[in-house]
N, C-alpha and C. Protein backbone atom coordinates (compact mmCIF):
# COMPACT_ATOMS: atom_id res chain seq x y z
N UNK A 1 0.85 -1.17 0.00
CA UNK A 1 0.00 0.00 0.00
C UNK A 1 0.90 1.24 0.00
N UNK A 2 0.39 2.40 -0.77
CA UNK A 2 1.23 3.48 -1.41
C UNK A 2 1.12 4.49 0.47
N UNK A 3 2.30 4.77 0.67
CA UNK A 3 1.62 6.39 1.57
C UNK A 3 0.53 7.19 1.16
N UNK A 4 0.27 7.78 0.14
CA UNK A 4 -1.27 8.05 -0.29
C UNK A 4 -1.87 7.49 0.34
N UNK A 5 -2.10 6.35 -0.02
CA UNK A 5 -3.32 5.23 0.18
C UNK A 5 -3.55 4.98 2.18
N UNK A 6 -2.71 4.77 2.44
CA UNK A 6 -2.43 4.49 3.85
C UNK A 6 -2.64 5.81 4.28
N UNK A 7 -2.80 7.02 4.46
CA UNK A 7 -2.87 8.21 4.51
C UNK A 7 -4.16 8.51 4.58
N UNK A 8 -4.57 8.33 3.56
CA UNK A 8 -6.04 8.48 2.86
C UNK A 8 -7.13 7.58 3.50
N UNK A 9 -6.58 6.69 3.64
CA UNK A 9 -7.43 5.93 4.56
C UNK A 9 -7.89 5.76 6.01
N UNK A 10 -6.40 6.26 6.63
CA UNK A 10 -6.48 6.73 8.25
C UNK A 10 -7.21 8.15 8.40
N UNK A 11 -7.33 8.57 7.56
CA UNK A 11 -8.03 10.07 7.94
C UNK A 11 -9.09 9.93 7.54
N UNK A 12 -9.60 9.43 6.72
CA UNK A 12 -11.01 9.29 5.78
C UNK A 12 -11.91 7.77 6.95
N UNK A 13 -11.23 7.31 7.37
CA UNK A 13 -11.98 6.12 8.09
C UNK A 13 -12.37 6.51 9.37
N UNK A 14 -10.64 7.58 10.11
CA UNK A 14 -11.23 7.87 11.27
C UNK A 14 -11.75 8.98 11.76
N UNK A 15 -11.99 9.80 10.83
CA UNK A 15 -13.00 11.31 10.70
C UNK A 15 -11.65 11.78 11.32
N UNK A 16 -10.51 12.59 10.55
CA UNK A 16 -9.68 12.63 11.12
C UNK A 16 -9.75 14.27 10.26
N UNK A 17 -9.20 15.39 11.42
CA UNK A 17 -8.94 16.73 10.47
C UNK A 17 -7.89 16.82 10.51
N UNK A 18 -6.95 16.87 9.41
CA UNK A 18 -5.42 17.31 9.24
C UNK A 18 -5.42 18.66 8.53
N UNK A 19 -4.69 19.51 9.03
CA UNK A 19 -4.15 20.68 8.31
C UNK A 19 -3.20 20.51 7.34
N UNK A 20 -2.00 20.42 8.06
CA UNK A 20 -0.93 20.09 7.61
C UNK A 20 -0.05 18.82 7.93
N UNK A 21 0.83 18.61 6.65
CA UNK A 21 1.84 17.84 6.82
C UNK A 21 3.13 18.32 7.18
N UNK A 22 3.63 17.92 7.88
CA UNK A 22 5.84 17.84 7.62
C UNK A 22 6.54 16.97 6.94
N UNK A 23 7.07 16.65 5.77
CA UNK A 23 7.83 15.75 5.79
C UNK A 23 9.37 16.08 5.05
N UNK A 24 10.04 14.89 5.09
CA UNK A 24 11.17 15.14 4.43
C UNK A 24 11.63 15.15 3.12
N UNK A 25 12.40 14.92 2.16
CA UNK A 25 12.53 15.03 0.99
C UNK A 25 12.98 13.70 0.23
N UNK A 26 12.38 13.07 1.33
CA UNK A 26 12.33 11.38 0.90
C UNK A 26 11.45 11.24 -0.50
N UNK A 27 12.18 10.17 -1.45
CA UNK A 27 11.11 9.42 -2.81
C UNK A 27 10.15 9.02 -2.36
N UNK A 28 9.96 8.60 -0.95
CA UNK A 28 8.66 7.81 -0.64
C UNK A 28 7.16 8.75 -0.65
N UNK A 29 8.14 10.13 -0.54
CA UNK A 29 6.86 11.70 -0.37
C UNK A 29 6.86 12.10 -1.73
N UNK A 30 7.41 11.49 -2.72
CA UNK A 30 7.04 12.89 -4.08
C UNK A 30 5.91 12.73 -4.93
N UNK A 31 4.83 11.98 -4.28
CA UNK A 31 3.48 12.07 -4.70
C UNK A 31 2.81 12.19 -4.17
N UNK A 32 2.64 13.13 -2.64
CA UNK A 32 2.13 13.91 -1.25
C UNK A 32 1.42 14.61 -1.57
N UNK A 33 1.90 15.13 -2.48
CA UNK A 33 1.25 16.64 -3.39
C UNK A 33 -0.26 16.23 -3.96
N UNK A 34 -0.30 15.26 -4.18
CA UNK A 34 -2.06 14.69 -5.08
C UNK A 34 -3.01 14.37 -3.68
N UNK A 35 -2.32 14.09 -2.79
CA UNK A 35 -3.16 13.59 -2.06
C UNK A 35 -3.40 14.89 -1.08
N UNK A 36 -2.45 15.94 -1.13
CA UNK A 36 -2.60 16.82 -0.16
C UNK A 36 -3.75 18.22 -0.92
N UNK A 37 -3.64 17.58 -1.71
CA UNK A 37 -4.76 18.55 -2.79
C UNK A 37 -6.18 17.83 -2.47
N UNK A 38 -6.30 16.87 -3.03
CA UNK A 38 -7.66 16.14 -2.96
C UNK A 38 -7.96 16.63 -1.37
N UNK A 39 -7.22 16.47 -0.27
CA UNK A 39 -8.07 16.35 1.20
C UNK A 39 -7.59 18.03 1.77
N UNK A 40 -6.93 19.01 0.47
CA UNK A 40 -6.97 19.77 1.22
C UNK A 40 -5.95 20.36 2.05
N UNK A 41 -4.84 19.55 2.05
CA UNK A 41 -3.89 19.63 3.43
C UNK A 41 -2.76 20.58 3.30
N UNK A 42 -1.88 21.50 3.67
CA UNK A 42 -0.49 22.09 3.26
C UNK A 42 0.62 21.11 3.63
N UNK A 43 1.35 21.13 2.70
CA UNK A 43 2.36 20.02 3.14
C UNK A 43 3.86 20.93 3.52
N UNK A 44 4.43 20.56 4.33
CA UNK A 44 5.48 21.28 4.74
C UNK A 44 7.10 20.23 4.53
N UNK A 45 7.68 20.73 3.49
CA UNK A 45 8.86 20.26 3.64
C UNK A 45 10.36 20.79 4.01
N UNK A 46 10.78 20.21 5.26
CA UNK A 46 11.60 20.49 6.30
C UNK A 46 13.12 20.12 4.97
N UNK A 47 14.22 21.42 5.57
CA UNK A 47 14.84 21.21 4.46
C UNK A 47 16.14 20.18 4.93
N UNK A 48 17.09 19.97 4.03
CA UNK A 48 18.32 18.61 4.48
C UNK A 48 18.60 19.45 5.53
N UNK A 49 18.85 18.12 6.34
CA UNK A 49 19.66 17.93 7.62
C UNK A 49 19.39 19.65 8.40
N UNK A 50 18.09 19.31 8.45
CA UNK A 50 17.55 20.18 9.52
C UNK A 50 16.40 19.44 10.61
N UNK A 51 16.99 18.54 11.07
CA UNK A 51 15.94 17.52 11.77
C UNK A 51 14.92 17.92 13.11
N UNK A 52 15.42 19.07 13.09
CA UNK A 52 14.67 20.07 14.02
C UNK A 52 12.99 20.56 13.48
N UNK A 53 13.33 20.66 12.12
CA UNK A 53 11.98 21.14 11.44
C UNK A 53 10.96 19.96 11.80
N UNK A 54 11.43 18.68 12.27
CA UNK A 54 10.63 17.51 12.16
C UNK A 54 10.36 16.64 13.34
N UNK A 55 10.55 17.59 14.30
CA UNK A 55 10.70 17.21 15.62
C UNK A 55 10.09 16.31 16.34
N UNK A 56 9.02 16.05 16.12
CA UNK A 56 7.96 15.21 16.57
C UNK A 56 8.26 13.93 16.15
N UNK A 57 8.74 13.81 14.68
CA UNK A 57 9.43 12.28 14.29
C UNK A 57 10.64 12.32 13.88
N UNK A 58 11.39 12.57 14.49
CA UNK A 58 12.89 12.15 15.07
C UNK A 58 13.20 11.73 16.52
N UNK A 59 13.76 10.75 16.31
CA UNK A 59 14.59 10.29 17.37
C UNK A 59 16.04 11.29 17.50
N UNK A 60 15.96 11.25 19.10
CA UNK A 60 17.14 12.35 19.45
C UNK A 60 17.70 11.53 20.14
């Protein structure tokens, strides 16, 4: 299952409101953008090796 899909489904199943995203500049995110349109969302990408921007999911 795509991140889209898995995404799309945790929010859409569990009446979930997302604003925004954070993520990194990982291949696994460069189709974030379709899905952050369809539901709406701003996506925020934290730039290299600034792991601070992403604080919540990093391990320190």
């Amino acid at each position: 299952m795509t991140i889209n899909a898995t995404l799309k489904n945790l929010i859409k199943n569990n009446n979930l409101y997302v604003k925004t995203i954070t993520i990194d500049n990982g291949i696994e995110f460069e189709k974030i953008g379709i899905l952050a349109k369809w539901l709406n969302i701003k996506i925020y990408r934290a730039e290299p090796y600034s792991s601070f921007q992403r604080g919540s999911n990093e391990n320190w």
